[in-house]
Each structure stands twice: as C-alpha cells, then as structure tokens.
N, C-alpha and C. Protein backbone atom coordinates (compact mmCIF):
# COMPACT_ATOMS: atom_id res chain seq x y z
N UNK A 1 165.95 103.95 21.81
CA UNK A 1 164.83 104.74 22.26
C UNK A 1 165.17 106.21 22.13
N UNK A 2 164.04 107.42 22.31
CA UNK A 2 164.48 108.65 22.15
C UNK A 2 164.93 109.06 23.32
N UNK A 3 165.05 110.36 23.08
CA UNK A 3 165.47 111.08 24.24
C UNK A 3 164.48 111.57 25.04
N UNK A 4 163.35 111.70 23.96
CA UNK A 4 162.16 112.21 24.67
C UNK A 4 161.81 110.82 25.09
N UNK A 5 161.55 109.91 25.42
CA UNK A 5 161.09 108.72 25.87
C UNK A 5 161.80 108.35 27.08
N UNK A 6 163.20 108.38 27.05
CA UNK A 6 163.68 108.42 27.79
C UNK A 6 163.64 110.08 28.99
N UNK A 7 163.53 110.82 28.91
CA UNK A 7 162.82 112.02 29.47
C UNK A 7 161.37 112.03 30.38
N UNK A 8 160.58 111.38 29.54
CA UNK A 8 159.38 110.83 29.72
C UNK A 8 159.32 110.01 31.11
N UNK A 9 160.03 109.10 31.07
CA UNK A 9 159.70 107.77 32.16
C UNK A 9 161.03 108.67 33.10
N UNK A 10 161.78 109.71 33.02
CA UNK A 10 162.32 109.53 34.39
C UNK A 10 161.72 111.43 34.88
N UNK A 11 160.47 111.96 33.92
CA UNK A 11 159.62 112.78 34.67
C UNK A 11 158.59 111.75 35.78
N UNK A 12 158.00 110.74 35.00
CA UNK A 12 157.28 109.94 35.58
C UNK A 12 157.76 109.11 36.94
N UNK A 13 158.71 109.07 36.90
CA UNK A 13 159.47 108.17 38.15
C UNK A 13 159.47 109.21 39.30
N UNK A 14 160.42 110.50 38.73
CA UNK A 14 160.25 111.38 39.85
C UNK A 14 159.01 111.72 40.24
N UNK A 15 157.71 112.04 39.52
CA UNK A 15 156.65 112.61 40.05
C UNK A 15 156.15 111.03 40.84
N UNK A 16 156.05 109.86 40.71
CA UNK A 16 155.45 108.64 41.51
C UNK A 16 156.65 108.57 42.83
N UNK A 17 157.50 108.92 42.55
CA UNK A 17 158.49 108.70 44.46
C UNK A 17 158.03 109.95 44.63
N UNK A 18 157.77 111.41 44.64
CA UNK A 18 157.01 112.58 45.24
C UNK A 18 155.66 111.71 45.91
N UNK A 19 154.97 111.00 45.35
CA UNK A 19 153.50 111.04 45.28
C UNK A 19 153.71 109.45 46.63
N UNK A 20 154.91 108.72 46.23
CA UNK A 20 154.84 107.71 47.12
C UNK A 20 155.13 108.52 48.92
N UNK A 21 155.90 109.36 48.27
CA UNK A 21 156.42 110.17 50.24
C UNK A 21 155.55 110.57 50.93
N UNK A 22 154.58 111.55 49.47
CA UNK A 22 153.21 111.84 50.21
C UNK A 22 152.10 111.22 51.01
N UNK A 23 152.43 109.76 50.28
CA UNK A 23 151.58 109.03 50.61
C UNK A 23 151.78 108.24 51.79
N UNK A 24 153.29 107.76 52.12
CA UNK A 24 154.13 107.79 53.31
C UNK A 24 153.58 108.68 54.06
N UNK A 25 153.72 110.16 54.09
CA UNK A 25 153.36 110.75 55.20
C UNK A 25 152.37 110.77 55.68
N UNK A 26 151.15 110.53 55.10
CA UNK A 26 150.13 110.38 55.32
C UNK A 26 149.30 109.28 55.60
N UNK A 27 150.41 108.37 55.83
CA UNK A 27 149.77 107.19 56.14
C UNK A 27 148.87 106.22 55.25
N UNK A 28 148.61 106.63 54.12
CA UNK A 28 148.17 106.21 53.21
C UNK A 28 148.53 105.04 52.23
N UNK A 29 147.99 103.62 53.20
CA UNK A 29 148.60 102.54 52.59
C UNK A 29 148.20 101.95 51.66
N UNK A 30 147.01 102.65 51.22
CA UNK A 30 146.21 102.06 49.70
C UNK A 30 147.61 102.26 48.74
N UNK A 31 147.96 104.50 49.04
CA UNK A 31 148.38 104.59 47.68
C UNK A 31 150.06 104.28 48.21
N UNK A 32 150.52 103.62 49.42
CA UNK A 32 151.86 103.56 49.06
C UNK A 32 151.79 102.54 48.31
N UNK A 33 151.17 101.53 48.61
CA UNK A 33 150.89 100.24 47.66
C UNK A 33 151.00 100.52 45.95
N UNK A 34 150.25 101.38 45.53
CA UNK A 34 149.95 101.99 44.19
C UNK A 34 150.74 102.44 43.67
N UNK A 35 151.50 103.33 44.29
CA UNK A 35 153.04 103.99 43.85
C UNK A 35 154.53 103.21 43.74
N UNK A 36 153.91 102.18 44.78
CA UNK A 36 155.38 100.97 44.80
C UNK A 36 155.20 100.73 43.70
N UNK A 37 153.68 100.27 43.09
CA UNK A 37 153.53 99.65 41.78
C UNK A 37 153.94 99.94 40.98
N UNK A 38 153.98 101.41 40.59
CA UNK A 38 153.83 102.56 39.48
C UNK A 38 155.44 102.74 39.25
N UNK A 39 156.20 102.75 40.28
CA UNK A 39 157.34 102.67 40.57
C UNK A 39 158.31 101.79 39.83
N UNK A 40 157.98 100.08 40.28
CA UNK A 40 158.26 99.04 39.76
C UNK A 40 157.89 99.31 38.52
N UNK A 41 156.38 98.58 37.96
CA UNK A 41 156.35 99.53 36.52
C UNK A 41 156.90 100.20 35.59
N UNK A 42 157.87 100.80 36.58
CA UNK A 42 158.56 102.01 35.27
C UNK A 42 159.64 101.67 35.40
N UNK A 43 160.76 101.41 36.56
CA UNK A 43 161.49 100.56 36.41
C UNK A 43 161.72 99.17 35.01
N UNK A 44 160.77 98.47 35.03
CA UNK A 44 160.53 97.17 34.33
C UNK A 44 160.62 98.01 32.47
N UNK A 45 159.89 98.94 32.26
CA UNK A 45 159.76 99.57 31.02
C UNK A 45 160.80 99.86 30.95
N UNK A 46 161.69 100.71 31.48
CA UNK A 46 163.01 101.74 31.27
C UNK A 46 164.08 100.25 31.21
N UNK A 47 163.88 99.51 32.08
CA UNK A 47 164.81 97.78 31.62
C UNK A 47 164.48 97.29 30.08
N UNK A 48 163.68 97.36 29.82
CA UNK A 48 162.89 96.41 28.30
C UNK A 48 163.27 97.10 27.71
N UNK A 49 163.56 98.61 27.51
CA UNK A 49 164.24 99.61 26.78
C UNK A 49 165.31 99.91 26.82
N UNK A 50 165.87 99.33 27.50
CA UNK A 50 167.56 99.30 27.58
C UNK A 50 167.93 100.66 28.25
N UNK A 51 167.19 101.63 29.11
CA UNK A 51 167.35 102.68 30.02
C UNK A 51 167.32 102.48 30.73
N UNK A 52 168.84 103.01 31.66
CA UNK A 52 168.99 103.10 33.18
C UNK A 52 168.28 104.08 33.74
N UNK A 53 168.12 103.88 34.58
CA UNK A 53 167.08 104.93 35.55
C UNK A 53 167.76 104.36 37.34
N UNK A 54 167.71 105.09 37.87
CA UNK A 54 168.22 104.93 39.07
C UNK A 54 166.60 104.41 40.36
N UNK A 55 167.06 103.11 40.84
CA UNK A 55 166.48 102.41 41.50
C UNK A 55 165.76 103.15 42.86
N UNK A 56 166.38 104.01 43.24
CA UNK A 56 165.98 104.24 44.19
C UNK A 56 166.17 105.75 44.23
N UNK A 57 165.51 106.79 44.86
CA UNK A 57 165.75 108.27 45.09
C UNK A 57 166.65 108.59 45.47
N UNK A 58 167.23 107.96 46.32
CA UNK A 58 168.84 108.07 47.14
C UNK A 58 169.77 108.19 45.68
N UNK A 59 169.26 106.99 45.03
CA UNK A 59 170.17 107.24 43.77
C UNK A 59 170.15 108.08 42.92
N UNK A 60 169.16 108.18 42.41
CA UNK A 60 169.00 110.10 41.63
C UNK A 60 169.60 111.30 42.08
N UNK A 61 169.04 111.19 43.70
CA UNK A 61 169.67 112.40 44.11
C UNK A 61 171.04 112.48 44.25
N UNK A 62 172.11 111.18 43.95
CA UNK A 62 173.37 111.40 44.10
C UNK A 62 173.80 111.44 42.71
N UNK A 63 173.19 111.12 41.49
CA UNK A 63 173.39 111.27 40.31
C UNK A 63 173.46 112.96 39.58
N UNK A 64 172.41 113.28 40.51
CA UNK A 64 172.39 115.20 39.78
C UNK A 64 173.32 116.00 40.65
N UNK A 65 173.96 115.10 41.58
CA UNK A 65 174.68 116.12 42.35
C UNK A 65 176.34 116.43 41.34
C-alpha cells in the first residue's frame, strides 16, 4: 500500500476517536455508537492492508511520544 494510503486511514482514525470523545462528552449515544463503528471500520481496512495502526488512543499517544 502507499504511504499516502496509509497516511489517509490514520488522519481518519485520529479525526473519528476526536469525534468519538466529543461525542462521549456529550452524551451522545447515537454518535458514540457511529464512531465505535467508524473506528472498527478502519481498523478492519488498515488489517486487509497489511497496516498497523494502533488499537486504541492510549496507543498512539504512546507511539508519538
């Protein structure tokens, strides 16, 4: 896969865990539902493509440190 592809799905990951917290804070259980999805989702793509992507935010954020 490229680099830009790979670039791609882990802009997308970070902006859906932003959008899931928001939605956390707000109580908003339609879209935490939606974002778990969106989440999983991209997870499942970045697997079929043979890209790691870190499972969870905890994990990113200890990856750029």
């Amino acid at each position: 896969m490229t680099a830009m592809f790979d670039q791609e799905l882990r802009e997308q990951l970070a902006q859906a865990r932003k959008e899931l917290a928001a939605a956390r804070t707000e109580e908003d259980a339609d879209g935490v539902q939606a974002y778990e999805g969106r989440i999983a989702g991209l997870l499942r793509l970045a697997a079929q493509h043979g890209i790691t992507l870190p499972h969870s935010a905890d994990e990113e954020e200890r990856r750029e440190s």
